[in-house]
N, C-alpha and C. Protein backbone atom coordinates (compact mmCIF):
# COMPACT_ATOMS: atom_id res chain seq x y z
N UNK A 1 39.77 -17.04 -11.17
CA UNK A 1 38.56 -16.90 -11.95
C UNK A 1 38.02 -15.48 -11.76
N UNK A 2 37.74 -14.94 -12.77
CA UNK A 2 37.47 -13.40 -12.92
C UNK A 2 36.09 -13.55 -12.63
N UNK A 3 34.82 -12.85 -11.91
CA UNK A 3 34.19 -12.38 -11.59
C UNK A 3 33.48 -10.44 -12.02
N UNK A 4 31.82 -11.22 -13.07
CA UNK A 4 31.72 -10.25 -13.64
C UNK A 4 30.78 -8.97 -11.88
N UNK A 5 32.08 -8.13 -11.75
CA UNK A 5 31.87 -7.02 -10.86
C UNK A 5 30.89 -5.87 -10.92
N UNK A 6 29.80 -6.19 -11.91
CA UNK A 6 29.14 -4.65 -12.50
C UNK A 6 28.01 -4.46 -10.99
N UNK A 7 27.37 -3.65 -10.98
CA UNK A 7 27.01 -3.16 -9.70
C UNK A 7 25.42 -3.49 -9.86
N UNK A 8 24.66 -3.90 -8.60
CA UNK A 8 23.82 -4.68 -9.00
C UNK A 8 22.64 -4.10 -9.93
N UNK A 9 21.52 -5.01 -9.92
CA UNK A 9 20.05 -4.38 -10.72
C UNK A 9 19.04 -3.34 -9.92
N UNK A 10 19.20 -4.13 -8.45
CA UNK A 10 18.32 -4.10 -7.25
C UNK A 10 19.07 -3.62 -6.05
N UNK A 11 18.41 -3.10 -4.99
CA UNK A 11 19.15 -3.10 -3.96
C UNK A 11 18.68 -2.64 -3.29
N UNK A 12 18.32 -3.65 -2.03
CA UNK A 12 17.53 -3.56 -0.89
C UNK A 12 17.58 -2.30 -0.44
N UNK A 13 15.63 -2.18 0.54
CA UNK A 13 15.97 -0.66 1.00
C UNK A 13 17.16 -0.46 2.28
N UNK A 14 17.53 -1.58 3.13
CA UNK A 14 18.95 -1.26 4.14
C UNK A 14 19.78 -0.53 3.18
N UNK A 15 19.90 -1.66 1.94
CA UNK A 15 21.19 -1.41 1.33
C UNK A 15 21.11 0.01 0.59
N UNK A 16 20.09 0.35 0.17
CA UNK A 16 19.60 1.46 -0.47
C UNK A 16 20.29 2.59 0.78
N UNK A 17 19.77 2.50 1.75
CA UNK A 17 19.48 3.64 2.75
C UNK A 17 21.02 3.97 3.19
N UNK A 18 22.10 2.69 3.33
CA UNK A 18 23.21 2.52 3.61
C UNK A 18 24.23 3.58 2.57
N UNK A 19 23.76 3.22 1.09
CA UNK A 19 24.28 4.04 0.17
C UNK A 19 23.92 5.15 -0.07
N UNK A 20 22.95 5.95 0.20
CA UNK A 20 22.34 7.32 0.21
C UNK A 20 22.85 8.41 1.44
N UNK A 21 22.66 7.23 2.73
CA UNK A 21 22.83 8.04 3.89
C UNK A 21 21.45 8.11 4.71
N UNK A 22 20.56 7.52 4.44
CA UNK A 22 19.38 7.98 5.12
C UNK A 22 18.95 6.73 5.70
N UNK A 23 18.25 7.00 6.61
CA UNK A 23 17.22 5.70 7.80
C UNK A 23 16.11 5.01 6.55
N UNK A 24 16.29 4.07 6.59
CA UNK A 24 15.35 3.04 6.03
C UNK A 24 13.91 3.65 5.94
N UNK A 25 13.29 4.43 7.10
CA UNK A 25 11.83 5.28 7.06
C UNK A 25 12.02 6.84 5.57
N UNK A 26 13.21 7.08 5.96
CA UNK A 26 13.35 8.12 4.78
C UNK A 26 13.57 7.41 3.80
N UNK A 27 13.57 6.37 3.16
CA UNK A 27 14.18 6.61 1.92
C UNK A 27 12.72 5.67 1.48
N UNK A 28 11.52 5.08 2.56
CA UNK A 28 10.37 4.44 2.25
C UNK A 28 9.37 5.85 1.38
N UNK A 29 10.20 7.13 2.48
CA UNK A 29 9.13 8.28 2.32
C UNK A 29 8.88 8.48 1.00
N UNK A 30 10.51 8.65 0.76
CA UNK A 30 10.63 9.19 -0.52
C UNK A 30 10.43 8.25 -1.67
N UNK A 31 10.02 7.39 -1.20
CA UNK A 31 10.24 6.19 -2.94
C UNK A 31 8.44 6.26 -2.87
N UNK A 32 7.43 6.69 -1.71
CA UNK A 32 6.21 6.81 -1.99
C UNK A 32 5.98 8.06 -2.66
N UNK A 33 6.30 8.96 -1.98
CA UNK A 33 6.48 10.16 -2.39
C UNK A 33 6.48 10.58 -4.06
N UNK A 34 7.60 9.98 -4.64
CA UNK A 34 7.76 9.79 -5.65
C UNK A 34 7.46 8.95 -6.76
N UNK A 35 6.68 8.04 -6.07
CA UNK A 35 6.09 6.93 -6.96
C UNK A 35 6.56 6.05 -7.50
N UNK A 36 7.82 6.13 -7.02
CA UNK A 36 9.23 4.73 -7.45
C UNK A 36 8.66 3.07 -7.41
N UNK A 37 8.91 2.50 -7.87
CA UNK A 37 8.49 0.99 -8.30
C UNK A 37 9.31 0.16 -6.69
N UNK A 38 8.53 -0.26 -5.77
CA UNK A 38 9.07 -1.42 -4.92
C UNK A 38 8.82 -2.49 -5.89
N UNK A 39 10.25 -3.60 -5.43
CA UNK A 39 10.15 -4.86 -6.02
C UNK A 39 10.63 -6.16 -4.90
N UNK A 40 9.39 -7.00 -4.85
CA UNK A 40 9.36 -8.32 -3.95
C UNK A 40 9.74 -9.56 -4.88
N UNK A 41 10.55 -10.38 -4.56
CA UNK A 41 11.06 -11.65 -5.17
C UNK A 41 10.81 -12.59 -4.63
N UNK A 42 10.26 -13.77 -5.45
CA UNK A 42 9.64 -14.88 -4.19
C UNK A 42 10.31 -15.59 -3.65
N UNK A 43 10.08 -16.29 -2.45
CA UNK A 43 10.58 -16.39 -1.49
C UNK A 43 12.09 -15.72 -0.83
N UNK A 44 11.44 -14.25 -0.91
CA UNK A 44 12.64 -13.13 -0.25
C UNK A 44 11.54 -12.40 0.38
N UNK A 45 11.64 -12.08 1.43
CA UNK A 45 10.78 -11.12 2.15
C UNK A 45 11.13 -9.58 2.32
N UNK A 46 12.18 -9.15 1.58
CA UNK A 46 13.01 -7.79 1.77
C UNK A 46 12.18 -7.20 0.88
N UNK A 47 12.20 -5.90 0.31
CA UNK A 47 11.69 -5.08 -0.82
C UNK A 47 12.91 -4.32 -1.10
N UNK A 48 12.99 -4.33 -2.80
CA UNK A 48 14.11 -4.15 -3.30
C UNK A 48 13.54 -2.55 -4.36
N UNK A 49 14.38 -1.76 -4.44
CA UNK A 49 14.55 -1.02 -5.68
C UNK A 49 15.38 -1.00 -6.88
N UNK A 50 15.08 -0.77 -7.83
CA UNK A 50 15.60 -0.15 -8.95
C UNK A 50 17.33 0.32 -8.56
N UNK A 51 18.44 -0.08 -9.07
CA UNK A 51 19.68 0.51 -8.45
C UNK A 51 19.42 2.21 -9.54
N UNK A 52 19.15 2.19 -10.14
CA UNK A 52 18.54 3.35 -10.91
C UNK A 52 17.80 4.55 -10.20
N UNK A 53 16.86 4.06 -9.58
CA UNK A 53 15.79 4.85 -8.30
C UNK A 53 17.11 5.26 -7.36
N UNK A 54 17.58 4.47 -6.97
CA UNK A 54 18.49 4.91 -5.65
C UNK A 54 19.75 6.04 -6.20
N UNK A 55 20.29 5.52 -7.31
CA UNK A 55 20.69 6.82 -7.98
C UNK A 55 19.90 8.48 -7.74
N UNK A 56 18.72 8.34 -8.65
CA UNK A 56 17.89 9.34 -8.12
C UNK A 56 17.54 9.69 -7.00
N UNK A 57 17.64 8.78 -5.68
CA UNK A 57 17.51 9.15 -4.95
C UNK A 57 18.64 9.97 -4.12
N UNK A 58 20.52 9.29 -4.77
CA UNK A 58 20.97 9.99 -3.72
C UNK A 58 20.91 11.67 -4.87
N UNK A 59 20.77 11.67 -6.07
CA UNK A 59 20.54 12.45 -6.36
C UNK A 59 19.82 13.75 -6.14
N UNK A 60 18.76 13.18 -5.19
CA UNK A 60 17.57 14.04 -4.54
C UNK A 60 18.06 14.59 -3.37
N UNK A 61 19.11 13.66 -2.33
CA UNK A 61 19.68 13.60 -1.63
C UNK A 61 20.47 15.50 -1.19
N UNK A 62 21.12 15.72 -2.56
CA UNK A 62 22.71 16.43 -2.86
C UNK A 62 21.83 17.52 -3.17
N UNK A 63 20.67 17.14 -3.93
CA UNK A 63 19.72 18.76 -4.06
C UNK A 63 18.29 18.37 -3.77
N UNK A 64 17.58 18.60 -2.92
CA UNK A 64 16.24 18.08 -2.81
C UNK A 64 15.39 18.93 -3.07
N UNK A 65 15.37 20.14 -3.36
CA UNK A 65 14.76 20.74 -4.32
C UNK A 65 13.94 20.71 -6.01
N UNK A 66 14.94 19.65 -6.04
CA UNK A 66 14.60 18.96 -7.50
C UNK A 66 13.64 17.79 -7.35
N UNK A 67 13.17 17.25 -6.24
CA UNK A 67 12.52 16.63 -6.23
C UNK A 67 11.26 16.22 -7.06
N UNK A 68 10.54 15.55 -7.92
CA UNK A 68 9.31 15.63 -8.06
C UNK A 68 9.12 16.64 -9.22
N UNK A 69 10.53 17.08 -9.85
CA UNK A 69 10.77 18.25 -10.93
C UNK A 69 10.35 17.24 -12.37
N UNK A 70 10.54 16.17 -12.59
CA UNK A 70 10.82 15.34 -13.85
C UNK A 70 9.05 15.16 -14.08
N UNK A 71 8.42 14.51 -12.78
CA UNK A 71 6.84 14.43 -13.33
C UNK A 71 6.18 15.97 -13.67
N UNK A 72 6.61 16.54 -12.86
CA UNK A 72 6.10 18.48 -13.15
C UNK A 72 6.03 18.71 -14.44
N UNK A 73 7.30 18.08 -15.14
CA UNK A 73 7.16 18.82 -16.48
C UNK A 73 6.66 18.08 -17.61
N UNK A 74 6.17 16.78 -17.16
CA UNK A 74 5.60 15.76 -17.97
C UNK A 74 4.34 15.99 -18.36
N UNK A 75 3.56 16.69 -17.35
CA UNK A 75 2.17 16.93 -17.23
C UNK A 75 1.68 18.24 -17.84
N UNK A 76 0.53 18.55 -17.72
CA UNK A 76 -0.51 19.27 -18.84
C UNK A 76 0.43 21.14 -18.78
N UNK A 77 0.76 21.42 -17.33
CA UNK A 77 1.11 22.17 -17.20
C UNK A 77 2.73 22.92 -17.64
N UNK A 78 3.65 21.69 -18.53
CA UNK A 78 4.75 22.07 -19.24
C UNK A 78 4.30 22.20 -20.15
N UNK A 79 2.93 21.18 -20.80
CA UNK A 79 2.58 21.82 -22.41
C UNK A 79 2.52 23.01 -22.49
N UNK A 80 1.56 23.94 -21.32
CA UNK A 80 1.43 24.92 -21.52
C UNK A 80 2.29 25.92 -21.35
N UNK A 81 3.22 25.95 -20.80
CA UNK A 81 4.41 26.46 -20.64
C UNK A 81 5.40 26.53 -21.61
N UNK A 82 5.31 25.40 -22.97
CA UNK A 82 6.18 25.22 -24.02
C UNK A 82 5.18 26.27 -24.83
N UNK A 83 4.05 25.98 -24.69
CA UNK A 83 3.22 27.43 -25.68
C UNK A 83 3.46 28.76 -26.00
């Protein structure tokens, strides 16, 4: 029986931190930091992210400079910059 393999929705912050490389406290920093969506499921006591977020995160990871670059340019100060 074939088993659909696609990679999950969610994924705990261990599991998060496991796939990035970072301690469970870093990768809390950075999902405040950044304003990333935690998600609680009832009766589960873990907090899960976005497998999307954790993308970005190991993304942030490989260049962390870019951090915090995507809201920068959302705000009043790219309008003015497109002027």
């Amino acid at each position: 029986m074939a088993e659909n393999m696609e990679s999950p929705e969610y994924l705990s912050i261990d599991d998060a931190a496991k796939a990035i490389g970072w301690n469970r406290a870093t990768v809390y920093k950075y999902v405040d930091e950044l304003g990333m969506k935690k998600y609680k499921f009832r009766l589960n006591r873990k907090t899960y992210l976005a497998a999307a977020d954790v993308e970005k995160l190991k993304h942030i990871k490989e260049k962390p400079w870019i951090a915090g670059i995507e809201e920068e340019r959302v705000g009043p100060k790219a309008k003015e910059d497109a002027a």
